[in-house]
PDB file of N, CA and C in Angstrom:
ATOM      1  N   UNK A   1     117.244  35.084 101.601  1.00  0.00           N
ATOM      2  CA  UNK A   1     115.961  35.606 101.208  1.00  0.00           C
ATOM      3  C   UNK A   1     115.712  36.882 101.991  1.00  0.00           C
ATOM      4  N   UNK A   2     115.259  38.146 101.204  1.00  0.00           N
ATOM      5  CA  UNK A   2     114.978  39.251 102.313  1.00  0.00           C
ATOM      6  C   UNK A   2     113.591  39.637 101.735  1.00  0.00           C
ATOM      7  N   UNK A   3     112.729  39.209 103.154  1.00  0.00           N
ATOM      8  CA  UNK A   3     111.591  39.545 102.717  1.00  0.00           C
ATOM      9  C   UNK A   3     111.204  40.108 103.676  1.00  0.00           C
ATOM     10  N   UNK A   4     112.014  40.451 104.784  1.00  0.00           N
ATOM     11  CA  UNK A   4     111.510  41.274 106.168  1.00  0.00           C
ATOM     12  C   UNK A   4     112.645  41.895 106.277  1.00  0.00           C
ATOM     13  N   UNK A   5     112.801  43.042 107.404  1.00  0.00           N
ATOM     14  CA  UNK A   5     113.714  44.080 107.889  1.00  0.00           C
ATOM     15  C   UNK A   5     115.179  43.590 108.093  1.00  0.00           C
ATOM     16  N   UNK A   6     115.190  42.180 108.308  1.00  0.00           N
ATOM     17  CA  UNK A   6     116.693  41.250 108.714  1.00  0.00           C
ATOM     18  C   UNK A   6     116.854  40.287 107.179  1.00  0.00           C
ATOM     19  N   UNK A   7     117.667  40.138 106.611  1.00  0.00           N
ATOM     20  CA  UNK A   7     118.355  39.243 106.009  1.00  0.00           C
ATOM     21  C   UNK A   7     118.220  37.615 106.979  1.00  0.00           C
ATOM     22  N   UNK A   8     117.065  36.837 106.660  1.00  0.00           N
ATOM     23  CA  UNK A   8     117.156  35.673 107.415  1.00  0.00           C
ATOM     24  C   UNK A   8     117.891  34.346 106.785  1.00  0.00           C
ATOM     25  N   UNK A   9     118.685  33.337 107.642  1.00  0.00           N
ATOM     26  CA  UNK A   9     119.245  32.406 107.196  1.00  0.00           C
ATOM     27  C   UNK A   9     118.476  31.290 106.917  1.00  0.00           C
ATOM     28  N   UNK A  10     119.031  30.236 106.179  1.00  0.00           N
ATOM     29  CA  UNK A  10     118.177  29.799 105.904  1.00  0.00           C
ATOM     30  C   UNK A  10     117.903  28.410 107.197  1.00  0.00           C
ATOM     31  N   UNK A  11     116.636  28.003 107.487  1.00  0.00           N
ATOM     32  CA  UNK A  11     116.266  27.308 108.793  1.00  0.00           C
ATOM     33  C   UNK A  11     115.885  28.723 109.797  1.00  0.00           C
ATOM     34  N   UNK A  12     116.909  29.416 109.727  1.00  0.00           N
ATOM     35  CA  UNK A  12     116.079  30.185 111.158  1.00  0.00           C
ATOM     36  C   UNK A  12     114.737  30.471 111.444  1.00  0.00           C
ATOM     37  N   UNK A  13     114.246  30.438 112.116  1.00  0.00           N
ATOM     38  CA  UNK A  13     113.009  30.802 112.758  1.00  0.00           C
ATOM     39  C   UNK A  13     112.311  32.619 113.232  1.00  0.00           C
ATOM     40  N   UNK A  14     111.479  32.775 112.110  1.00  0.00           N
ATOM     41  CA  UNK A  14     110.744  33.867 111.619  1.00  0.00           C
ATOM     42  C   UNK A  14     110.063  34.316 112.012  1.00  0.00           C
ATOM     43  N   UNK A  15     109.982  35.429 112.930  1.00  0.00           N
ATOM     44  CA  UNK A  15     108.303  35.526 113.700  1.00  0.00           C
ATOM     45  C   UNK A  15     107.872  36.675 112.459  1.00  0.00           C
ATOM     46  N   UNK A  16     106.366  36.949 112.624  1.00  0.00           N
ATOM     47  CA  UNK A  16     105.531  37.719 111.171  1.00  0.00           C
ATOM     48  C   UNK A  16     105.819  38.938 111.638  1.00  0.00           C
ATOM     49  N   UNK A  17     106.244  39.598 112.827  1.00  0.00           N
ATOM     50  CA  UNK A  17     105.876  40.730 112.771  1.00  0.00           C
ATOM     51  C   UNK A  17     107.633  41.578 112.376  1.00  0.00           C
ATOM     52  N   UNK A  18     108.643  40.699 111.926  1.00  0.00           N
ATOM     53  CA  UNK A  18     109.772  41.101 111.490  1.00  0.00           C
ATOM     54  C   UNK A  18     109.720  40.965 109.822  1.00  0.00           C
ATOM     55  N   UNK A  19     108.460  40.982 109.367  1.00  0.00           N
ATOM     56  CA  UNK A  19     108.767  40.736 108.021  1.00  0.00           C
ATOM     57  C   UNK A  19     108.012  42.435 107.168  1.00  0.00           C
ATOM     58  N   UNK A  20     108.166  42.453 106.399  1.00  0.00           N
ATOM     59  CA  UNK A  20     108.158  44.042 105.669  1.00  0.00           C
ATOM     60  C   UNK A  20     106.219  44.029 105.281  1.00  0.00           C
ATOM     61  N   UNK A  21     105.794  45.450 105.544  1.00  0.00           N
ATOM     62  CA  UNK A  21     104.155  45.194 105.105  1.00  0.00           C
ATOM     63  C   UNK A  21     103.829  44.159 104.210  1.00  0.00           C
ATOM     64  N   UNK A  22     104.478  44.559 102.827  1.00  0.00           N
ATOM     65  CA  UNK A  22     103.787  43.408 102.416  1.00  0.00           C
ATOM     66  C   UNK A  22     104.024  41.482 102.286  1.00  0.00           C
ATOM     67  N   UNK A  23     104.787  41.623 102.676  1.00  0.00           N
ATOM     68  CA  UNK A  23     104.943  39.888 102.851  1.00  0.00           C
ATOM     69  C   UNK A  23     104.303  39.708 103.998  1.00  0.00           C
ATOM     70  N   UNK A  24     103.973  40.471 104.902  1.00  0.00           N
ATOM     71  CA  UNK A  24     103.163  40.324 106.276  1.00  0.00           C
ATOM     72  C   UNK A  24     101.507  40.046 105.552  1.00  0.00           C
ATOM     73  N   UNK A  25     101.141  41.022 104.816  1.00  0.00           N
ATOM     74  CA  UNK A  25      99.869  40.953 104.634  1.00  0.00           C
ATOM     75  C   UNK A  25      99.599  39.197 103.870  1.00  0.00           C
ATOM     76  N   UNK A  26     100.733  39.243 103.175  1.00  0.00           N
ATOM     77  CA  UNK A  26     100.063  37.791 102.408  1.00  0.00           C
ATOM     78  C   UNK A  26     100.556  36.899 103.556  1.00  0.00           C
ATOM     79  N   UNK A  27     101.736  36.830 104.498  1.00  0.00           N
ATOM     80  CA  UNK A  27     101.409  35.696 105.627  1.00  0.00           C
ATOM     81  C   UNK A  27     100.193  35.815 106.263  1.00  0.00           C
ATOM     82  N   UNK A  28      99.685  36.842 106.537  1.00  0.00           N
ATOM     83  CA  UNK A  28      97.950  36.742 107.128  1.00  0.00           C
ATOM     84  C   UNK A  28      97.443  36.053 105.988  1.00  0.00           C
ATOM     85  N   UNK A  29      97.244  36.553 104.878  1.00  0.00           N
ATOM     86  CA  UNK A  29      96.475  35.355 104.000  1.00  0.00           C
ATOM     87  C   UNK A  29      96.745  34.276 103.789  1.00  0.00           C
ATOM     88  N   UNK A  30      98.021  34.176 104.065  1.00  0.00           N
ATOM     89  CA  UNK A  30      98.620  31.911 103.984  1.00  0.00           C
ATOM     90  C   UNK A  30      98.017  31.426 105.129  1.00  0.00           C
ATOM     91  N   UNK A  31      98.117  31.762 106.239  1.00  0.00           N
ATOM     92  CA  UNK A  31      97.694  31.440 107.421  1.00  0.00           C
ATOM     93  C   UNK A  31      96.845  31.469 107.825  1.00  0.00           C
ATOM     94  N   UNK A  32      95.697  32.239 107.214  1.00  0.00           N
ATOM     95  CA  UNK A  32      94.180  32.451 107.684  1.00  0.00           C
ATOM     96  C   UNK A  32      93.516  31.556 106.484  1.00  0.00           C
ATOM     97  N   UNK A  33      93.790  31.752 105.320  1.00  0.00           N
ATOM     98  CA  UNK A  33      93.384  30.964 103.994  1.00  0.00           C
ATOM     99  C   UNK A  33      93.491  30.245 103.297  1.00  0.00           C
ATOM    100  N   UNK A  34      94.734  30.284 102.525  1.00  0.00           N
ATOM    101  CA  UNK A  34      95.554  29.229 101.642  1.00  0.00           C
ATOM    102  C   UNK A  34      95.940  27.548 102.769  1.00  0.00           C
ATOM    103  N   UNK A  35      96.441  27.743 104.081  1.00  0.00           N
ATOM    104  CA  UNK A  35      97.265  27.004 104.386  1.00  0.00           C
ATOM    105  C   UNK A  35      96.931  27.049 105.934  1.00  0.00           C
ATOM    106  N   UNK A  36      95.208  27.451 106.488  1.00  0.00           N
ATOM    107  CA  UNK A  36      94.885  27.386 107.939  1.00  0.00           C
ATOM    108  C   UNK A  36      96.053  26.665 108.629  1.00  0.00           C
ATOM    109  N   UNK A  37      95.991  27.050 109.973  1.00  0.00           N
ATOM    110  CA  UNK A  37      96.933  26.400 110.953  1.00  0.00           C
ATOM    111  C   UNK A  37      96.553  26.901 112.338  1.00  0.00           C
ATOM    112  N   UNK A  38      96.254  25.683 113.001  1.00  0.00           N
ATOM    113  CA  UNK A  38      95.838  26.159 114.831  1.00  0.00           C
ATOM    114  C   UNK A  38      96.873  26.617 115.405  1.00  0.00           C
ATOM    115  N   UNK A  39      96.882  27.451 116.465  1.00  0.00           N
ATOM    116  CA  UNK A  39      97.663  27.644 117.288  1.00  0.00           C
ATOM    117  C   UNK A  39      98.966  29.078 117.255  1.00  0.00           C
ATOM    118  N   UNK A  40     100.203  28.954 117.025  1.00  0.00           N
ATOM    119  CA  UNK A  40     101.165  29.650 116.357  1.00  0.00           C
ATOM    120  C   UNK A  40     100.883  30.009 115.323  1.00  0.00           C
ATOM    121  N   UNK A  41     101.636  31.337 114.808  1.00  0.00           N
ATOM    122  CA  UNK A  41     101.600  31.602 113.408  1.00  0.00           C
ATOM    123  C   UNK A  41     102.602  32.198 112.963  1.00  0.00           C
ATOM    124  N   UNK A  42     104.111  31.707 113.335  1.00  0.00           N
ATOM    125  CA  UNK A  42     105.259  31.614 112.947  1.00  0.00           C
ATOM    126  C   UNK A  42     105.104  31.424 111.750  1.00  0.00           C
ATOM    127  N   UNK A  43     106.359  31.537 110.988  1.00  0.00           N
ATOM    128  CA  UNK A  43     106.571  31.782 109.291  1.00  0.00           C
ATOM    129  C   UNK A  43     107.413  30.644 109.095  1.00  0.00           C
ATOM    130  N   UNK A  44     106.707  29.792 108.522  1.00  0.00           N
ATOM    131  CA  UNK A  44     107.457  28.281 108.110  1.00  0.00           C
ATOM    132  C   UNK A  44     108.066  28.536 106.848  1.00  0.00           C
ATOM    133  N   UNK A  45     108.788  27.466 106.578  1.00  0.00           N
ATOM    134  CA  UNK A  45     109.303  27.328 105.320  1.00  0.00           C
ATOM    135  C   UNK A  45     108.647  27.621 103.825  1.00  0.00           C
ATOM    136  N   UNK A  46     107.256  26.990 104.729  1.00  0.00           N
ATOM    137  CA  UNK A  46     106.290  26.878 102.852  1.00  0.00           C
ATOM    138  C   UNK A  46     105.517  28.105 102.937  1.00  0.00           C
ATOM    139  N   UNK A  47     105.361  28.834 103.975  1.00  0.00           N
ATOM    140  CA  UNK A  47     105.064  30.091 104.089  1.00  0.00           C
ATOM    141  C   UNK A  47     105.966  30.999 103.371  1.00  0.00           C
ATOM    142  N   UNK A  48     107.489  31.366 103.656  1.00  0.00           N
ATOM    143  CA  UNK A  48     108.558  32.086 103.008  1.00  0.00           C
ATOM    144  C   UNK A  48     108.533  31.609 101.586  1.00  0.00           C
ATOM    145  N   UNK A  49     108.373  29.978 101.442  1.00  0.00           N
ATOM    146  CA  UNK A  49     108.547  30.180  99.636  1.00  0.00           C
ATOM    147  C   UNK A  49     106.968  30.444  98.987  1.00  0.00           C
ATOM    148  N   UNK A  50     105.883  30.393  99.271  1.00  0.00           N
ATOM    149  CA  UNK A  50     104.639  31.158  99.183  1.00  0.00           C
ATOM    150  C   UNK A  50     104.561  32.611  98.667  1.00  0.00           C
ATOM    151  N   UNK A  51     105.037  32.860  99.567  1.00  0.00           N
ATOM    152  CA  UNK A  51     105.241  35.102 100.009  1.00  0.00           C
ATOM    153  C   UNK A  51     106.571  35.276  98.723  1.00  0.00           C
ATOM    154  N   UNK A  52     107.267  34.392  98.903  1.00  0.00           N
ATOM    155  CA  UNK A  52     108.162  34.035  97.469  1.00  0.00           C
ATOM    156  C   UNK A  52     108.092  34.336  96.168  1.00  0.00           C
ATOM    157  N   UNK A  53     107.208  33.399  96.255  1.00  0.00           N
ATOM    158  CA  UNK A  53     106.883  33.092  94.930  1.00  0.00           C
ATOM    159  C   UNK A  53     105.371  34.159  94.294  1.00  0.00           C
ATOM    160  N   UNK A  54     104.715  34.540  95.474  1.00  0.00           N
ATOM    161  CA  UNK A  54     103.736  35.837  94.890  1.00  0.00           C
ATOM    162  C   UNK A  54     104.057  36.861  94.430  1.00  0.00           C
ATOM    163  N   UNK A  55     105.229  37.525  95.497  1.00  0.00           N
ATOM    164  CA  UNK A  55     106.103  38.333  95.277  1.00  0.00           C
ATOM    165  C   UNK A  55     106.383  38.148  93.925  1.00  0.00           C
ATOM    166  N   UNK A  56     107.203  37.528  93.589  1.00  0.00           N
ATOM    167  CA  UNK A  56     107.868  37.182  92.415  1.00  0.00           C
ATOM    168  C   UNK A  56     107.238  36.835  90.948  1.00  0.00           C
ATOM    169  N   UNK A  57     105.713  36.989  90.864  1.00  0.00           N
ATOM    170  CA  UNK A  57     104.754  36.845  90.063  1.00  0.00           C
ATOM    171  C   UNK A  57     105.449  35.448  89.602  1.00  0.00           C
ATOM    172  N   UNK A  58     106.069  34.435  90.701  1.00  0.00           N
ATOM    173  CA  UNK A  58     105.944  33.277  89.151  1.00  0.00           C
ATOM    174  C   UNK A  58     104.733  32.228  89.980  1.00  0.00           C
ATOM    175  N   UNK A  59     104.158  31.033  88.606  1.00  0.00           N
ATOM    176  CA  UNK A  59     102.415  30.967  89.043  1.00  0.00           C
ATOM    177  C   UNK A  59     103.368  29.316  89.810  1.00  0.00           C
ATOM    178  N   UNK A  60     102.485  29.075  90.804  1.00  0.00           N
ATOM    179  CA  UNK A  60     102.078  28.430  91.499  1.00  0.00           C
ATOM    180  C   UNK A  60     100.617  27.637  92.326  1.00  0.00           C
ATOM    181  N   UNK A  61     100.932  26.112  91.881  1.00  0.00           N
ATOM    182  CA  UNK A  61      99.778  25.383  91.961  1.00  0.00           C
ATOM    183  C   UNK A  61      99.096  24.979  93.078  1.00  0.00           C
ATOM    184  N   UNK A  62      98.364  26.299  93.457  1.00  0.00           N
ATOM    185  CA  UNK A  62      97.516  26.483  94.908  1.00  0.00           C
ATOM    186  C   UNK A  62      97.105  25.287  95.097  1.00  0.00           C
ATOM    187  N   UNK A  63      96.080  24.817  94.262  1.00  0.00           N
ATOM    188  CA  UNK A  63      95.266  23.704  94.740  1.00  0.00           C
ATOM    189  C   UNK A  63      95.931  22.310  95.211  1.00  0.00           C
ATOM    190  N   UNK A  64      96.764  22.104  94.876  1.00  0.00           N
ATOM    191  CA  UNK A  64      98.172  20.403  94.855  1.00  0.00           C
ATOM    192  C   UNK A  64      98.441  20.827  95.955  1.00  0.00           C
ATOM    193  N   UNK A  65      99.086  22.371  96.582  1.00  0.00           N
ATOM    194  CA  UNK A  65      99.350  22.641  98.034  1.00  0.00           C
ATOM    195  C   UNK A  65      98.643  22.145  98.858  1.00  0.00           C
ATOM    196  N   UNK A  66      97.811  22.977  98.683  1.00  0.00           N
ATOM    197  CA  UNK A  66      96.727  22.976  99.521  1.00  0.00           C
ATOM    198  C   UNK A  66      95.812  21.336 100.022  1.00  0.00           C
ATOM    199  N   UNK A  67      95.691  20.760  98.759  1.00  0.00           N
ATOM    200  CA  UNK A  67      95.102  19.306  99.054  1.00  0.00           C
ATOM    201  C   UNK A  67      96.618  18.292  99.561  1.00  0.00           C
ATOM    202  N   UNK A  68      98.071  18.896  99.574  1.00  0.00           N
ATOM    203  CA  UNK A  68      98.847  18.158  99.588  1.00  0.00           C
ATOM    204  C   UNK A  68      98.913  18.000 101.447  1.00  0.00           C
ATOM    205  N   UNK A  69      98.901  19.542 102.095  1.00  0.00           N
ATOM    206  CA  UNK A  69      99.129  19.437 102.973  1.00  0.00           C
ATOM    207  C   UNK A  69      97.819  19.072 104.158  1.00  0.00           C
ATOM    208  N   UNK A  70      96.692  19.022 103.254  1.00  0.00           N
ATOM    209  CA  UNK A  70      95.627  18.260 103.891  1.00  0.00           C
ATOM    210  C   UNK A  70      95.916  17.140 104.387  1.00  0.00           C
ATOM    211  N   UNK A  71      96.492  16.197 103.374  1.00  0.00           N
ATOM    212  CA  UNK A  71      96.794  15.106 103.144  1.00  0.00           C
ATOM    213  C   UNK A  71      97.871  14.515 104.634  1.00  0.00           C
ATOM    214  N   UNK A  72      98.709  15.195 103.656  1.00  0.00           N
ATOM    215  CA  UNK A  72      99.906  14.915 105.422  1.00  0.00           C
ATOM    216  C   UNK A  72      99.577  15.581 106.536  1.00  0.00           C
ATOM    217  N   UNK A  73      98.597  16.180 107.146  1.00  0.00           N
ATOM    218  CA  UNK A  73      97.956  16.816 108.050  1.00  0.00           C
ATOM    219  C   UNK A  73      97.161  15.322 108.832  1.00  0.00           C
ATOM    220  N   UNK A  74      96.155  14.686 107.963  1.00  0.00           N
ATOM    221  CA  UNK A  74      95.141  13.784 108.392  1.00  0.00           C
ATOM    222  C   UNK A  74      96.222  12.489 108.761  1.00  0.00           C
ATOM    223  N   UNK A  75      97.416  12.373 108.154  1.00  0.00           N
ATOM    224  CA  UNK A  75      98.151  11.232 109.021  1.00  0.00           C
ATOM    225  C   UNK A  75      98.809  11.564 110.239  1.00  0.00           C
ATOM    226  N   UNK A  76      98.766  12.970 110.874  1.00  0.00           N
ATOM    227  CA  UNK A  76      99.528  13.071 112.337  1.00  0.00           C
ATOM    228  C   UNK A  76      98.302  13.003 112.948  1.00  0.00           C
ATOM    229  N   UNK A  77      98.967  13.012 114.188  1.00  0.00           N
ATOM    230  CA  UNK A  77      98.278  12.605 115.469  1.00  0.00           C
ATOM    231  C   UNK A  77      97.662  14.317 115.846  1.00  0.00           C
ATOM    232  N   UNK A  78      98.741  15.128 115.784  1.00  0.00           N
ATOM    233  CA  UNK A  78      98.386  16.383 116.437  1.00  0.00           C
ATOM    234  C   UNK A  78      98.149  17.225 115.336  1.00  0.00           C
ATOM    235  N   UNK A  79      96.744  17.382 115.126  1.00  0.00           N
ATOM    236  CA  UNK A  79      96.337  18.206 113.523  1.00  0.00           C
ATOM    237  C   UNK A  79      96.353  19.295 113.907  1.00  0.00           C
ATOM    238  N   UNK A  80      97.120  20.285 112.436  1.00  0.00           N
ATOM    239  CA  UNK A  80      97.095  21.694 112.474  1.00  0.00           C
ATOM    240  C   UNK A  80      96.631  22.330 111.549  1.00  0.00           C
ATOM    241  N   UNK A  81      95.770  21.813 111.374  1.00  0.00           N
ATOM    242  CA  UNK A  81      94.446  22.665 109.820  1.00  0.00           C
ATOM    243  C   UNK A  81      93.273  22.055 110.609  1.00  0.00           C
ATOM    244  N   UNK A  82      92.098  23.217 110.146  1.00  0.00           N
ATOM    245  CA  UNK A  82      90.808  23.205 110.833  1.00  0.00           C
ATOM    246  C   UNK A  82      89.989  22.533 109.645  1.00  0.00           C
ATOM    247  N   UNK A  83      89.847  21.057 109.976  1.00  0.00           N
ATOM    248  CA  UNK A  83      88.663  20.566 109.328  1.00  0.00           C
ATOM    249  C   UNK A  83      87.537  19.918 109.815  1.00  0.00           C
TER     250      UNK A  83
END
């Protein structure tokens, strides 16, 4: 996937400020909006296929995300969405 200045593999670990203006701007919007998260704001997996898939104009079902990872959020112990 090249969506920042490096060709990244896949698993490696992404920091935001190696990724190209605009996939940066929509990780600020996954991370501040779509998909809150305390703490870090490393570029996860569902972040890269997100920035992905916008990029790529194909449609994707915000809301199922979004209530999905609520969901598995409220069964850990150490929550990382602000509710």
């Amino acid at each position: 996937m090249h969506i920042g200045i490096y060709n990244f593999a896949l698993g490696a670990k992404i920091k935001s400020q190696y990724l190209l203006l605009r996939p940066r701007i929509l990780h600020e919007i996954i991370t501040h909006n779509i998909l809150p998260k305390k703490g870090h704001f490393d570029v996860t997996f569902m972040d890269t296929f997100l920035i992905d898939y916008m990029i790529s104009d194909i449609p994707i079902n915000l809301p199922y995300i979004m209530i999905r990872t609520m969901i598995i959020t409220h069964g850990q112990k150490q929550k990382s969405l602000f509710l």
